[in-house]
Every structure is written in C-alpha cells, then in structure tokens.
C-alpha atoms as a PDB file:
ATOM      1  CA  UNK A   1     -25.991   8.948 -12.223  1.00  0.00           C
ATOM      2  CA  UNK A   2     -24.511   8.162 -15.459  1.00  0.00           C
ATOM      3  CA  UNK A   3     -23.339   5.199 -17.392  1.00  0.00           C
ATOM      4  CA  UNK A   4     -19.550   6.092 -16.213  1.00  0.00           C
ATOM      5  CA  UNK A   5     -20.390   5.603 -12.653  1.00  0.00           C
ATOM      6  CA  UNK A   6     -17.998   2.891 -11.077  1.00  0.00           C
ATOM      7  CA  UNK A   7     -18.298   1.584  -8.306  1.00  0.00           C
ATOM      8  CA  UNK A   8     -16.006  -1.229  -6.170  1.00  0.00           C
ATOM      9  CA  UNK A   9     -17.373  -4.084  -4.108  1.00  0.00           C
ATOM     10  CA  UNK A  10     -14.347  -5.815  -2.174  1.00  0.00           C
ATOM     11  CA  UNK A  11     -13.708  -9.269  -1.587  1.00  0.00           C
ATOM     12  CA  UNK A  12     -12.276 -10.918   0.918  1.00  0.00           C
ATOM     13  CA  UNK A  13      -8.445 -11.806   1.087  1.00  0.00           C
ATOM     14  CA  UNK A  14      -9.633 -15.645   1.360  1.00  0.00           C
ATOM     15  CA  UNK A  15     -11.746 -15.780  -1.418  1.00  0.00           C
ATOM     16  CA  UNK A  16     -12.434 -19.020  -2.838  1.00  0.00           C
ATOM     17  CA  UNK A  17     -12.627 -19.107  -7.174  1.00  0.00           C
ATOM     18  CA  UNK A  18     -16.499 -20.622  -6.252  1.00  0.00           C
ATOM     19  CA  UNK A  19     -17.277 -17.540  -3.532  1.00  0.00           C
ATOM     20  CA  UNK A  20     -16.054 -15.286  -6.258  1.00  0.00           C
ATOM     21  CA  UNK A  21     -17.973 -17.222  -8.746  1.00  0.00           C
ATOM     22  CA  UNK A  22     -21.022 -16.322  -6.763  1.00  0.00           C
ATOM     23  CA  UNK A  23     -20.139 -12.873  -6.247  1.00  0.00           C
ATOM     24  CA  UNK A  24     -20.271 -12.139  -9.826  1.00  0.00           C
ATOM     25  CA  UNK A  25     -23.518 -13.911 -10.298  1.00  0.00           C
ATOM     26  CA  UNK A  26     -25.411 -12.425  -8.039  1.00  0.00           C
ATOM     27  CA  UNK A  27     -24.468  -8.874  -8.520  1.00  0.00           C
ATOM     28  CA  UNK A  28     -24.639  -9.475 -12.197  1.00  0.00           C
ATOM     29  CA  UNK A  29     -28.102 -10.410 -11.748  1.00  0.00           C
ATOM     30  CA  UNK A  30     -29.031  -7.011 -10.936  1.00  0.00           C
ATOM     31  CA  UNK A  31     -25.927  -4.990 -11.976  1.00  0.00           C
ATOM     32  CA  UNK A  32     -23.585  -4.519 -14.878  1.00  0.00           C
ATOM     33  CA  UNK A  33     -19.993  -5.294 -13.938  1.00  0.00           C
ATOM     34  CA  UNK A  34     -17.529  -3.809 -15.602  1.00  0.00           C
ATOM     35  CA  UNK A  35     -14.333  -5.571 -14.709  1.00  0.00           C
ATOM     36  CA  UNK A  36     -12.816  -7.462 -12.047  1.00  0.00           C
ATOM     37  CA  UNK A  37      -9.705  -8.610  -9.975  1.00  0.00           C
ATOM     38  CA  UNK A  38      -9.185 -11.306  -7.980  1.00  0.00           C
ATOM     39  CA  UNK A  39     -10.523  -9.273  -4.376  1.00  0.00           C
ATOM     40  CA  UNK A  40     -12.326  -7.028  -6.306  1.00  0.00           C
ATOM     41  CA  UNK A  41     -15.599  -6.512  -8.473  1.00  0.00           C
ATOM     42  CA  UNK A  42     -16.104  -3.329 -10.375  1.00  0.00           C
ATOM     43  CA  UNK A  43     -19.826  -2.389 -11.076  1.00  0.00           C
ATOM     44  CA  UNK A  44     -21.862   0.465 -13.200  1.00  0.00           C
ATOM     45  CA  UNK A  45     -23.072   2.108 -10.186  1.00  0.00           C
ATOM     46  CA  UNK A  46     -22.336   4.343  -7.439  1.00  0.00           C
ATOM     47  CA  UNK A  47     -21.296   3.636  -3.747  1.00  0.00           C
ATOM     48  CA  UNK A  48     -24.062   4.776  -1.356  1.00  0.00           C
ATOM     49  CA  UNK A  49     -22.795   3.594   1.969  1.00  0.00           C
ATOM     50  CA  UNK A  50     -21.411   0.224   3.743  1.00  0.00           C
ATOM     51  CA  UNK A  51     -21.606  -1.453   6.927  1.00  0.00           C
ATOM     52  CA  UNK A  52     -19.237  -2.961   9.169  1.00  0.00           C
ATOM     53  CA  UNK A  53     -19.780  -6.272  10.925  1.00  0.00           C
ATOM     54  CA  UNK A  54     -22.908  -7.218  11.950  1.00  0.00           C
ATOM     55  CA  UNK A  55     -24.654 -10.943  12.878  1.00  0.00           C
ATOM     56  CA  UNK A  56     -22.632 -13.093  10.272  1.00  0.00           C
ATOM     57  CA  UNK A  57     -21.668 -10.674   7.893  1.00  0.00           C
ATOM     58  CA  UNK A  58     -18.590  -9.137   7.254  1.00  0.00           C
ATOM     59  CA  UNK A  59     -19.487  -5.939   5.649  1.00  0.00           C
ATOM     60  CA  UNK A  60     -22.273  -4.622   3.150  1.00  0.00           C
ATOM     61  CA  UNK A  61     -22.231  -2.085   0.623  1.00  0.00           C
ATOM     62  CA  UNK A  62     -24.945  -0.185  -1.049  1.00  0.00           C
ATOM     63  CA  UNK A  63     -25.666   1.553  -4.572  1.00  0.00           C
ATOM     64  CA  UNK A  64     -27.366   3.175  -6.666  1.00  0.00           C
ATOM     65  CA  UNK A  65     -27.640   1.580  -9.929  1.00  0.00           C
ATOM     66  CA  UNK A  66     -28.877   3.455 -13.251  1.00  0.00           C
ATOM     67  CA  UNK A  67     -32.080   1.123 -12.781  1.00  0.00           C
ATOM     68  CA  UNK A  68     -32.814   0.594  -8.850  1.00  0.00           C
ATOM     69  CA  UNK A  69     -30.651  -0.150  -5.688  1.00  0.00           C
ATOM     70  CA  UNK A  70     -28.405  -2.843  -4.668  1.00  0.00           C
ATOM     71  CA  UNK A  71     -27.310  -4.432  -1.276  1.00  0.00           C
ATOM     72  CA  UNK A  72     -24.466  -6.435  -1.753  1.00  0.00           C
ATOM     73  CA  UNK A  73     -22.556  -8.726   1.662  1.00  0.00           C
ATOM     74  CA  UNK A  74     -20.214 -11.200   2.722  1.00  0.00           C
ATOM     75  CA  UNK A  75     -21.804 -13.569   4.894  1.00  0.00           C
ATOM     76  CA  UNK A  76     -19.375 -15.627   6.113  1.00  0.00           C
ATOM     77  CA  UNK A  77     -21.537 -18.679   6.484  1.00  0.00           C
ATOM     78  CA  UNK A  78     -22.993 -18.371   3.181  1.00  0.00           C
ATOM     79  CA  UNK A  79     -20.439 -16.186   1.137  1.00  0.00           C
ATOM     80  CA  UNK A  80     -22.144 -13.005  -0.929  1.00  0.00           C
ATOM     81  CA  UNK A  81     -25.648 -11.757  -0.604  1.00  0.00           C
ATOM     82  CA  UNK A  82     -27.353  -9.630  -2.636  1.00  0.00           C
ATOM     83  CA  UNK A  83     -30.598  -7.958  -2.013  1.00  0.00           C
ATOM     84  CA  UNK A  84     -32.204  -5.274  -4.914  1.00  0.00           C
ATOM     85  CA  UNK A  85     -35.088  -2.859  -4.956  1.00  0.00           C
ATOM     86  CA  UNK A  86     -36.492  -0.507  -7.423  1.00  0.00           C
ATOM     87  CA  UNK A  87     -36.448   1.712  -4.314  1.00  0.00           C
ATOM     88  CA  UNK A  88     -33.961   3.016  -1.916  1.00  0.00           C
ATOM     89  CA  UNK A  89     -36.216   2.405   1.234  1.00  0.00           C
ATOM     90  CA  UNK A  90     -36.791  -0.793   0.084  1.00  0.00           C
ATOM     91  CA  UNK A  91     -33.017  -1.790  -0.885  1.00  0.00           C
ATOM     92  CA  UNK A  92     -32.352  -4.162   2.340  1.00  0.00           C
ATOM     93  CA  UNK A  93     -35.159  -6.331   2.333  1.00  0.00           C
ATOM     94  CA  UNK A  94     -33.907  -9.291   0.689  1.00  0.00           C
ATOM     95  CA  UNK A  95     -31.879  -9.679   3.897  1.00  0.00           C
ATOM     96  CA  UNK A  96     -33.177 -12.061   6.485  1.00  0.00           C
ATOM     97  CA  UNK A  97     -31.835 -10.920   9.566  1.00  0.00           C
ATOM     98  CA  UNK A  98     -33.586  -7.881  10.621  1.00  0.00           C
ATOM     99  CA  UNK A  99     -30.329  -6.614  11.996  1.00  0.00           C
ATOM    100  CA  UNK A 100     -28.757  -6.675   8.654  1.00  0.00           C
ATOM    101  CA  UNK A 101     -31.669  -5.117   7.212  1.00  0.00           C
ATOM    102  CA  UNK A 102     -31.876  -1.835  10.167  1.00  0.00           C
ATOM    103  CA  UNK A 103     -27.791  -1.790   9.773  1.00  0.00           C
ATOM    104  CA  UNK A 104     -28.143  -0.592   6.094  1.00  0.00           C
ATOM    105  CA  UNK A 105     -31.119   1.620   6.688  1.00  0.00           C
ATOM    106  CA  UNK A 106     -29.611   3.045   9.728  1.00  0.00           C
ATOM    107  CA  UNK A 107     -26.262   3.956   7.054  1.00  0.00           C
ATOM    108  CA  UNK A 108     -27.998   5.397   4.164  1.00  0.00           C
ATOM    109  CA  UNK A 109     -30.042   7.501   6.771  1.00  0.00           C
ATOM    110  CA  UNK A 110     -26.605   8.260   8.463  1.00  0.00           C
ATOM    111  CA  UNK A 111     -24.641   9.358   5.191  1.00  0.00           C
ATOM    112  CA  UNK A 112     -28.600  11.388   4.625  1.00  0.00           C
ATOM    113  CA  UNK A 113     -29.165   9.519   1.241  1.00  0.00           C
ATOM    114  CA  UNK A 114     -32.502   8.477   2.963  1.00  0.00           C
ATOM    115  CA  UNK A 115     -34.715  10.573   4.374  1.00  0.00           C
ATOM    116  CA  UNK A 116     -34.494  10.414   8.496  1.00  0.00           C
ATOM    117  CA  UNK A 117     -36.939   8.370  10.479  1.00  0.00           C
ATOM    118  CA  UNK A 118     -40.313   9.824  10.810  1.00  0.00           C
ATOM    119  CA  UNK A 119     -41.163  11.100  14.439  1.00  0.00           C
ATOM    120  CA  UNK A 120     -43.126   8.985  16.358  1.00  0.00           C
ATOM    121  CA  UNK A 121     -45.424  10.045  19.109  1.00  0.00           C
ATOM    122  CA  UNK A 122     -45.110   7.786  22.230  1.00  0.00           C
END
C-alpha cells in the first residue's frame, strides 16, 4: 500500500457536529485523515471490506493502513467505533458484541483478504 492510498469512511445523513467530532478522533487515533466533508471522512488507507447492519450498528468498514488494520462503525446507540490491530485476524476485536466481531471476519474472509476458516474435524 502506499502513502497515496485513500480511502472513504461515510457518515450518516444525521450526523451530529459532536458524532462527527468523534468520528475524527477515533479514527485519527489510529489513522491519518486526509480531508473531510460533512458525511464523509477521507483516510490514508485502503478499503478492505464493510458490513451491513448488524446488532446496533449501522455498517462497518475495514482497512488496511500503512501501519496495521482498522475497524471503523456507526453504532447507533453510541455513534462511531473504532477497533485497530497490528494484524488483520486480529482487526475486530475491539468490538464487544461477538456478532460484530464474526460479521467483519466473516467479510474479509468473503472478499478472500483473510485466509478461510481452518477445517475442523467434528
């Protein structure tokens, strides 16, 4: 990946100046952003995969940053999560629910970014 990698995480079209607010401090605690609008963050990094609804949030999207991995949601209880990990396999579990977390694994293995589940004997 290289430093011109951008990559888009949406907000929503009700976004409040202090959800937005939190948006770009959590991402920016992991990520370098590179611009923004008012539904929209722009961030050095690459899109990986994203997630529709699931428990409370709204969507996720994942990346690939030049240093490590990012998880990035709208819950719509407690606005934008962000979850990090130096590696992939390890990128949704600063997610709580473990529905959240098996929803993002489930993508990257999906879009094969992640290697497939190994085979388990039963």
């Amino acid at each position: 990946m290289s430093e011109q990698d951008i990559a888009e995480f949406p907000l929503p079209a009700d976004t409040t100046d202090e959800e937005r607010a939190q948006a770009k401090r959590e991402i920016a605690k992991h990520a370098r952003i590179v611009s923004e609008e008012p539904h929209l963050i722009r961030l050095n990094g690459t899109l990986l995969g994203q997630t529709g609804p699931n428990w409370h949030f709204q969507y996720t999207r994942i990346y690939a940053l030049p240093k490590g991995f990012l998880a990035a949601g709208h819950d719509i209880r407690e606005g934008i999560k962000v979850s990090y990990a130096d590696e992939l396999d390890h990128v949704a579990d600063g997610f709580k629910n473990e529905g959240v977390r098996e929803f993002i694994i489930d993508e990257l293995r999906f879009r094969k970014v992640l290697d497939a589940e190994p085979v388990r004997a039963h």
